[in-house]
Protein backbone atom coordinates (compact mmCIF):
# COMPACT_ATOMS: atom_id res chain seq x y z
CA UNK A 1 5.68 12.87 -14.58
CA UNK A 2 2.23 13.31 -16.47
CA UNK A 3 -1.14 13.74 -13.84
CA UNK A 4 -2.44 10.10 -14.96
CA UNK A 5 1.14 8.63 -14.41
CA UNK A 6 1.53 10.18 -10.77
CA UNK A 7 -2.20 9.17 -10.29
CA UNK A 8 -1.42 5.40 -10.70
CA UNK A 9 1.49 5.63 -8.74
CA UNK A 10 -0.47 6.66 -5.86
CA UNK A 11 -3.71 5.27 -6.42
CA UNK A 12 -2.51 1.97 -8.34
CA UNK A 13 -3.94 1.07 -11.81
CA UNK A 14 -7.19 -0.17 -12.92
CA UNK A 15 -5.98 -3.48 -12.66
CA UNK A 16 -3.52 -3.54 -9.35
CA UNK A 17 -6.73 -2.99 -6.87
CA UNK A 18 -5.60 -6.28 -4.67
CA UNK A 19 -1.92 -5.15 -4.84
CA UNK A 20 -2.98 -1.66 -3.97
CA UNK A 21 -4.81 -2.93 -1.12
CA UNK A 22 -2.28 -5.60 0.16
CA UNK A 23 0.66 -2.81 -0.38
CA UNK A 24 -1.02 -0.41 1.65
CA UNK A 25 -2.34 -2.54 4.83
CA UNK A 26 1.54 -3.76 4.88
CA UNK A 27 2.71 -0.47 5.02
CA UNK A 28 0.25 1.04 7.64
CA UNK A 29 0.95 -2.30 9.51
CA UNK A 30 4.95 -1.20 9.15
CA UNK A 31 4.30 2.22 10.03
CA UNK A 32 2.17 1.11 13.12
CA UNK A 33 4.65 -1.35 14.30
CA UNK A 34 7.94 0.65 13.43
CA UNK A 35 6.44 3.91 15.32
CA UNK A 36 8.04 4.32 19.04
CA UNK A 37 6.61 7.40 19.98
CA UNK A 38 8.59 11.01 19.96
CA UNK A 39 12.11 8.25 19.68
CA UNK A 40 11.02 7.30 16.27
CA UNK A 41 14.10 7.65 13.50
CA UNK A 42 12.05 8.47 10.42
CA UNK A 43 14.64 7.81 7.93
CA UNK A 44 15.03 4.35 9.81
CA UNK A 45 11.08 3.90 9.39
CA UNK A 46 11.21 4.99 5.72
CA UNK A 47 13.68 2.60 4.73
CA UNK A 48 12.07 -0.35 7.08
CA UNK A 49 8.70 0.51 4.98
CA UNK A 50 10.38 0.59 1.76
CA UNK A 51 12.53 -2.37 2.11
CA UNK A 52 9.29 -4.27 3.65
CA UNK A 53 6.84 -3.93 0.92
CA UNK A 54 9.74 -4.85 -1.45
CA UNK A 55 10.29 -8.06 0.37
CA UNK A 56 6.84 -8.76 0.50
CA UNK A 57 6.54 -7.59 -3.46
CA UNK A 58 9.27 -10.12 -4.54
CA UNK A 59 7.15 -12.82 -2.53
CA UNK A 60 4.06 -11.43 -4.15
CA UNK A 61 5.86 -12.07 -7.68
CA UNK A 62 7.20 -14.97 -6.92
CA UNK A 63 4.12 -16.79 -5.86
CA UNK A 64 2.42 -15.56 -8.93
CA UNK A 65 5.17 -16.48 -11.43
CA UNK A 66 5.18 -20.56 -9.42
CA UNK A 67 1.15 -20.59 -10.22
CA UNK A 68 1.72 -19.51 -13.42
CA UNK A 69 4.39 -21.90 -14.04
CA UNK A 70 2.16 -24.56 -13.08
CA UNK A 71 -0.65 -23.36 -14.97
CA UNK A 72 1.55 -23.52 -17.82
CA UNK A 73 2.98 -26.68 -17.23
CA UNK A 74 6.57 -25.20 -17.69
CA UNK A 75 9.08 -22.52 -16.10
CA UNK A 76 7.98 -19.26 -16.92
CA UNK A 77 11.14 -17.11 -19.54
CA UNK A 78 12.36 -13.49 -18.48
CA UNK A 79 10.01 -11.82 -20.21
CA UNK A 80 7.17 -13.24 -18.39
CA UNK A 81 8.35 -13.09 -15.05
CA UNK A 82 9.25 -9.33 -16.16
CA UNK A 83 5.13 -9.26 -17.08
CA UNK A 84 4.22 -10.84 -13.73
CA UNK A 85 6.60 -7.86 -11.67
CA UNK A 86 4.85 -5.68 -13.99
CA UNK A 87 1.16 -6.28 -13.32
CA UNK A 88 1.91 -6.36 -9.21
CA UNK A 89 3.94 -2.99 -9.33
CA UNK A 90 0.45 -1.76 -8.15
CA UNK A 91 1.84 -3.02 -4.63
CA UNK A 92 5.09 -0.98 -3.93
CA UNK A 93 3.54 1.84 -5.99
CA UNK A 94 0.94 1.91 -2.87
CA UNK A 95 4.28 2.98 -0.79
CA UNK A 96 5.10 6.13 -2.50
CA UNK A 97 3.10 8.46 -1.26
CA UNK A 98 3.48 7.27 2.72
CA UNK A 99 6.61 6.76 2.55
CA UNK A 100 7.15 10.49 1.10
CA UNK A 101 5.53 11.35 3.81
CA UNK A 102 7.86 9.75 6.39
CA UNK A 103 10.73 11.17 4.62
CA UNK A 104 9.27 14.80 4.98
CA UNK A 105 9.46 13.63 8.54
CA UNK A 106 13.12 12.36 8.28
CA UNK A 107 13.84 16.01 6.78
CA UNK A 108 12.40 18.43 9.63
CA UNK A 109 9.91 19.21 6.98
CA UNK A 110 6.91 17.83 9.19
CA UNK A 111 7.45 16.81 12.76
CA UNK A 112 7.58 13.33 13.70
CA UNK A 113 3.98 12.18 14.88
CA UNK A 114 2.31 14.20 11.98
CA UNK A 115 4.56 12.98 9.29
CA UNK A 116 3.11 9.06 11.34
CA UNK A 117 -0.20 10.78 10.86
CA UNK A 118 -0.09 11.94 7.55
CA UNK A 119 1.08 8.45 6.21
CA UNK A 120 -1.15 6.36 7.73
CA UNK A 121 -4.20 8.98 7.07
CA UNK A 122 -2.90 8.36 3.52
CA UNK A 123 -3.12 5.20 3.70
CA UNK A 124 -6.59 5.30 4.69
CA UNK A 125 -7.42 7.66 1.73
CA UNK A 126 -5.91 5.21 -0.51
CA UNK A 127 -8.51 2.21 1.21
CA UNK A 128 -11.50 4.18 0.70
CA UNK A 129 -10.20 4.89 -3.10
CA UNK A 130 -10.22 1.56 -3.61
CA UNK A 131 -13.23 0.46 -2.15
CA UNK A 132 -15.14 3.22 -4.53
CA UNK A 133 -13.14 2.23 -7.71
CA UNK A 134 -14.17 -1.90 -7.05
CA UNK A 135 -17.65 -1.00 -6.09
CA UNK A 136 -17.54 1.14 -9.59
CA UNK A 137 -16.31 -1.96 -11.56
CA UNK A 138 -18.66 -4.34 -10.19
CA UNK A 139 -21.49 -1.16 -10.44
CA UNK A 140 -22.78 -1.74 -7.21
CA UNK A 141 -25.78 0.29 -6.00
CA UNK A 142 -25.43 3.25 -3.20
CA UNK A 143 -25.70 0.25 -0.04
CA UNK A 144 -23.26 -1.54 -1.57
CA UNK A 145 -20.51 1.01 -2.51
CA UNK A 146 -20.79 1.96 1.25
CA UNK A 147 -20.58 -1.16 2.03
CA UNK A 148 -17.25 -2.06 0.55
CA UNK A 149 -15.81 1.76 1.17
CA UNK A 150 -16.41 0.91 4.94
CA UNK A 151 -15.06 -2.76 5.00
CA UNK A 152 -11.92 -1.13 3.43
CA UNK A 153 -11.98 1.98 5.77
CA UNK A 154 -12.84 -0.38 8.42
CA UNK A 155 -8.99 -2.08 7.77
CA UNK A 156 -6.91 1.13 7.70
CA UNK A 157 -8.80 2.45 10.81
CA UNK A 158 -8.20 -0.89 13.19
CA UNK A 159 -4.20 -0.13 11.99
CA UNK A 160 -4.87 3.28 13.02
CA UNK A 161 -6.17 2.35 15.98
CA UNK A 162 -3.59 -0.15 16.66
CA UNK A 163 -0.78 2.95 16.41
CA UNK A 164 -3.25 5.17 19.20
CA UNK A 165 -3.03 2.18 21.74
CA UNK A 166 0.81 1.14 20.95
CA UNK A 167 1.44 5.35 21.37
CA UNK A 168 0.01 5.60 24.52
């Protein structure tokens, strides 16, 4: 896999920012919710993450291929639905790299709570990435790149916080 092909996989392309950001917030909110402590079966969480942001992928798609249908004014063919799946891949891409995280977890690799803490800190990496690239898009000055960086950061670190207070 070339650098800019991995690099979209984990960072979503230029065009995926909203799937990016949706896939991401669903996993940290699966990771959060699917944690129980020391007891957690990481291969169980992996697949629970994976399978989730799939369901909630196919959802994404389908909603998007009924709006385009009525924008249309007709039922979208295959290979238009197979453009619409295309364009959100940006949201199960945002998986990858937490869930490979969980499954160095489910191997012995990493223990338990840091393979948790590695996906989720991931998943706050990937947040802030996001914020910079809009703010870059939209050329926003110093205030409000910050701004958006920190409404983004903001998200991934109330999830974080939410997985501190359920641990405890």
């Amino acid at each position: 896999m070339g650098h800019g092909r991995a690099k979209r996989l984990v960072f979503g392309s230029s065009g995926g920012i909203a799937g990016t950001v949706y896939g991401t917030i669903v996993v940290m909110a699966t990771v959060t919710a699917g944690a129980h402590g020391k007891q957690t079966d990481m291969t169980r969480l992996a697949v629970v993450v994976g399978v989730t942001v799939l369901v909630f992928w196919a959802a994404h798609v389908y909603a998007h291929t009924l709006a385009e249908s009525l924008e249309r004014g007709r039922r979208l063919d295959r290979a238009e639905l197979g453009d619409v799946a295309r364009r959100e891949l940006s949201m199960p891409a945002a998986a990858v790299a937490p869930i490979a995280a969980l499954v160095l977890g489910a191997l012995g690799i990493l223990g338990a709570q840091t393979a948790l803490w590695l996906a989720l800190g991931i998943g706050v990496a990937i947040l802030g990435v996001q914020g910079a690239r809009y703010a870059a898009i939209e050329q926003l000055d110093r205030t409000g790149t910050l701004a958006v960086i920190a409404i983004n950061l903001f998200l991934g670190l109330v999830i974080v916080g939410l997985k501190a207070l359920l641990a405890h």
